[in-house]
N, C-alpha and C. Protein backbone atom coordinates (compact mmCIF):
# COMPACT_ATOMS: atom_id res chain seq x y z
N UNK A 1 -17.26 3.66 19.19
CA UNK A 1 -17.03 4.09 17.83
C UNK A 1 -16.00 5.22 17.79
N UNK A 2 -16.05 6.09 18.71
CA UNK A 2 -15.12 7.36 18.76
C UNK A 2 -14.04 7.04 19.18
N UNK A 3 -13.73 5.81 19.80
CA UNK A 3 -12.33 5.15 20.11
C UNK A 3 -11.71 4.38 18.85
N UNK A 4 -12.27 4.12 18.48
CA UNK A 4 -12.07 3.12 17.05
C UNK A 4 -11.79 4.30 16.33
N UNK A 5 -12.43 5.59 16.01
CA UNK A 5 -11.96 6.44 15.10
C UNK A 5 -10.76 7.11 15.84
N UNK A 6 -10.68 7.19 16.90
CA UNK A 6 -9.48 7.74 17.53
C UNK A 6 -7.83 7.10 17.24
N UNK A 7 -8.44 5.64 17.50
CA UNK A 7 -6.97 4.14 17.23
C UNK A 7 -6.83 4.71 15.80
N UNK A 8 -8.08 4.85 14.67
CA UNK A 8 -7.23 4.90 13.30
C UNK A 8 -6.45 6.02 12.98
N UNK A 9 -6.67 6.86 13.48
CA UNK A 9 -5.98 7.99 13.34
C UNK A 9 -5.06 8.14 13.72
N UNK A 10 -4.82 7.48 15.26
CA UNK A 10 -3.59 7.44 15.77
C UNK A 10 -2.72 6.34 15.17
N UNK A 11 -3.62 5.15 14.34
CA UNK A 11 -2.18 4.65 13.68
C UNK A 11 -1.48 4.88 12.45
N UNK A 12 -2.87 5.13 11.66
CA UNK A 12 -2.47 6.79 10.49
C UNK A 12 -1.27 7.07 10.32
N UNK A 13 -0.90 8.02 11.87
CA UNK A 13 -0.02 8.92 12.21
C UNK A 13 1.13 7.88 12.46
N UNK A 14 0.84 7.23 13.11
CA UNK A 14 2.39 5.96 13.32
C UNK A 14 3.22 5.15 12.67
N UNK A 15 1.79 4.93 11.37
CA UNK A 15 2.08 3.66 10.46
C UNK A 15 2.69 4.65 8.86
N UNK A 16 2.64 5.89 8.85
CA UNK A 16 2.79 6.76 7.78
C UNK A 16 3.46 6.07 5.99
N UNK A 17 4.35 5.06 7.35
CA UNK A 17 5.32 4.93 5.91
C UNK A 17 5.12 3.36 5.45
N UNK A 18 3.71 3.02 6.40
CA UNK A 18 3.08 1.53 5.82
C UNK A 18 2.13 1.69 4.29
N UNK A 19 2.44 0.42 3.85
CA UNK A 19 1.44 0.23 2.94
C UNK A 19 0.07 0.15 3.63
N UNK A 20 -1.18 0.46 1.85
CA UNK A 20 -2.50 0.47 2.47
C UNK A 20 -2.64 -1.09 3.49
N UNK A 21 -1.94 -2.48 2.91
CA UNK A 21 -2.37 -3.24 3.47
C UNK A 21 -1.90 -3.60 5.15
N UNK A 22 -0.69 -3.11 5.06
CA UNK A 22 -0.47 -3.22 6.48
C UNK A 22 -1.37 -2.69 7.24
N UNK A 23 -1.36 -1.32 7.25
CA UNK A 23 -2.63 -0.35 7.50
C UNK A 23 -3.71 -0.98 7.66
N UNK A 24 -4.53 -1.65 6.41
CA UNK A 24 -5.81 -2.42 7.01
C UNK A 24 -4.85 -3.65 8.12
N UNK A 25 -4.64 -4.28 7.81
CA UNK A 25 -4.04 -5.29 8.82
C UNK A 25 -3.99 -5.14 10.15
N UNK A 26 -3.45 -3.48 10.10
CA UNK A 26 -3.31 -3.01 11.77
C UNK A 26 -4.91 -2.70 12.14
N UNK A 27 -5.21 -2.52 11.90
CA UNK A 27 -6.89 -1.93 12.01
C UNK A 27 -8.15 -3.05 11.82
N UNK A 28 -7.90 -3.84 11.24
CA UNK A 28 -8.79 -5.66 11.31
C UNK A 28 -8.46 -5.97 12.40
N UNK A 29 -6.84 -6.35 13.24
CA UNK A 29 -6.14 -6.95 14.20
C UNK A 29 -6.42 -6.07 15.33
N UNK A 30 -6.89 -4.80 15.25
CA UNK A 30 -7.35 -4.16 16.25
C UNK A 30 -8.73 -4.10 16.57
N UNK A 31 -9.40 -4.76 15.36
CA UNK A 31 -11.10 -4.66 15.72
C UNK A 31 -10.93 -5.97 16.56
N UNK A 32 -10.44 -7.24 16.03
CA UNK A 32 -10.53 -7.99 16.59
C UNK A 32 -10.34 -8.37 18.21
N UNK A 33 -9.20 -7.74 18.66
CA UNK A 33 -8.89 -7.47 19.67
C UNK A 33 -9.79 -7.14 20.33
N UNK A 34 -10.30 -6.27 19.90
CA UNK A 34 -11.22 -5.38 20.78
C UNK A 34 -12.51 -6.06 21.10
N UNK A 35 -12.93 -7.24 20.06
CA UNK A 35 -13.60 -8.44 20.24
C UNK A 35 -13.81 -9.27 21.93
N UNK A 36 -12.48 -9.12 22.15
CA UNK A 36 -12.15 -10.06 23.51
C UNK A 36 -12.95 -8.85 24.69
N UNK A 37 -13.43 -7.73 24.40
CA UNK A 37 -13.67 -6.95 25.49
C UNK A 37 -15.49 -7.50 25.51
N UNK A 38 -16.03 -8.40 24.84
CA UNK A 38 -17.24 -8.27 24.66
C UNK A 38 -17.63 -10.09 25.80
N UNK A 39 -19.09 -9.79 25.91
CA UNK A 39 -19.20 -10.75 26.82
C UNK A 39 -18.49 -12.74 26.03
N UNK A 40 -18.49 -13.26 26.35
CA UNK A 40 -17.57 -14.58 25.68
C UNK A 40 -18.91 -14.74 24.41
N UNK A 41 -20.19 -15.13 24.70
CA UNK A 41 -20.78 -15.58 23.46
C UNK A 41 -20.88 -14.54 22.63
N UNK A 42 -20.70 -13.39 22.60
CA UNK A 42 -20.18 -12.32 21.51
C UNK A 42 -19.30 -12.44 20.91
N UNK A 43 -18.35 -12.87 21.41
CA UNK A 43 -16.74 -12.83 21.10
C UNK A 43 -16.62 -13.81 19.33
N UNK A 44 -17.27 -14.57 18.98
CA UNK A 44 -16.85 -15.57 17.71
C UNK A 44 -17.69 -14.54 16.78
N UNK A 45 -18.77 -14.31 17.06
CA UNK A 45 -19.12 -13.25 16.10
C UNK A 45 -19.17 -12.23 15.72
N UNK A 46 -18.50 -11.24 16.99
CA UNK A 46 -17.52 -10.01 16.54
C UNK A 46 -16.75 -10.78 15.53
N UNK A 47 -15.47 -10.78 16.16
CA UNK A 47 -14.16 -11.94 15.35
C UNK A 47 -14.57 -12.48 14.03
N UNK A 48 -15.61 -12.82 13.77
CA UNK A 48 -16.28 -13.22 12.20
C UNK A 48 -16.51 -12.08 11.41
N UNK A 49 -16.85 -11.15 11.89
CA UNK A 49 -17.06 -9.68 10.90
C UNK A 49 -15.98 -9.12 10.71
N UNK A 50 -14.76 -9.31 11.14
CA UNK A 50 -13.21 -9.00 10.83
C UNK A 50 -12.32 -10.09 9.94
N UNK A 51 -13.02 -10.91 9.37
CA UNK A 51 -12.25 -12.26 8.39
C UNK A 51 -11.98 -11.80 6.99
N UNK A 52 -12.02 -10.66 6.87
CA UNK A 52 -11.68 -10.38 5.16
C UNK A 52 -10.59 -9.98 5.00
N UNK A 53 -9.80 -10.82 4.14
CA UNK A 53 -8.38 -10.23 3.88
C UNK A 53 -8.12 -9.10 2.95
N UNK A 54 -6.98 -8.44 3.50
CA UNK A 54 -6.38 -7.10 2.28
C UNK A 54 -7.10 -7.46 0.95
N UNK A 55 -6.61 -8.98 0.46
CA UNK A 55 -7.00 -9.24 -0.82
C UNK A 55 -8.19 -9.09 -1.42
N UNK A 56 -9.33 -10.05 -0.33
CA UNK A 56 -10.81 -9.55 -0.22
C UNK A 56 -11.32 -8.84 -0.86
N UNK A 57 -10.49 -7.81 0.45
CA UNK A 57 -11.04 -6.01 0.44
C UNK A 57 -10.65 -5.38 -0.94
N UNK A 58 -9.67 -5.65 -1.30
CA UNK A 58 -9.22 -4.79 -2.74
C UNK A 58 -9.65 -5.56 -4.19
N UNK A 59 -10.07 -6.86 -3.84
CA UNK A 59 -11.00 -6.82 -5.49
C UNK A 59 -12.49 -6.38 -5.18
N UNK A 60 -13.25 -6.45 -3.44
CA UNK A 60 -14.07 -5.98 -3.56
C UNK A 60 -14.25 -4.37 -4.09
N UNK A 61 -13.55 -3.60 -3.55
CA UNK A 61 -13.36 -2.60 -3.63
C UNK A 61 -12.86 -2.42 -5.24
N UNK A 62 -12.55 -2.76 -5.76
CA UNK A 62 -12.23 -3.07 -7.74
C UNK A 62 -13.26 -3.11 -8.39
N UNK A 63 -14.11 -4.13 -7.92
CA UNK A 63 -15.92 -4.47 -8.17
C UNK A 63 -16.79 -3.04 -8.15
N UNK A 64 -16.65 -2.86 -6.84
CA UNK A 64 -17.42 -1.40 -6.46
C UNK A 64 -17.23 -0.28 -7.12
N UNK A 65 -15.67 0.11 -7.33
CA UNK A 65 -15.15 1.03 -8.07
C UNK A 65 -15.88 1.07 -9.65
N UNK A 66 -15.63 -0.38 -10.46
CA UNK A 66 -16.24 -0.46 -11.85
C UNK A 66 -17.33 -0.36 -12.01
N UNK A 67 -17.97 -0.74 -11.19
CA UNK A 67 -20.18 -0.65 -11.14
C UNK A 67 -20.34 0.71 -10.96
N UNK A 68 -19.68 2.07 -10.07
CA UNK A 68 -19.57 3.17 -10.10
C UNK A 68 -19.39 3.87 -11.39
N UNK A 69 -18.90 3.16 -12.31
CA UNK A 69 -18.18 3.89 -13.34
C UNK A 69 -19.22 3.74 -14.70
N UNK A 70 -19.81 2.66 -14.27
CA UNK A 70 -21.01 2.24 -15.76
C UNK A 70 -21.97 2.96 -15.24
């Protein structure tokens, strides 16, 4: 977990002049990755908890935002 918070920060710092979605993009594509470090029958269901696209994420996050607000 403290490596994972370490990668975002460090790409934070790299990606500065990316959009939010690249940004998630780099950071999904890096969970996933990091997928392959797990024993093989782990590996499809890590990799399944990383399938939500930018798009996904930002009407979920639209949803969440408006239910906050009522």
């Amino acid at each position: 977990m403290i490596r994972a918070i370490i990668l975002a920060f460090s790409l934070l710092l790299a990606t500065a002049n990316c959009t939010s979605e690249q940004f998630y993009n780099a950071i999904r594509d890096n969970r996933i990755q990091d997928c392959e470090n797990l024993p093989i029958p782990q590996q499809d269901h890590c990799r399944s908890l990383y399938q939500t696209t930018y798009e996904e994420y930002a009407r979920d996050l639209e949803e969440l935002q408006a239910e906050q607000q009522q």
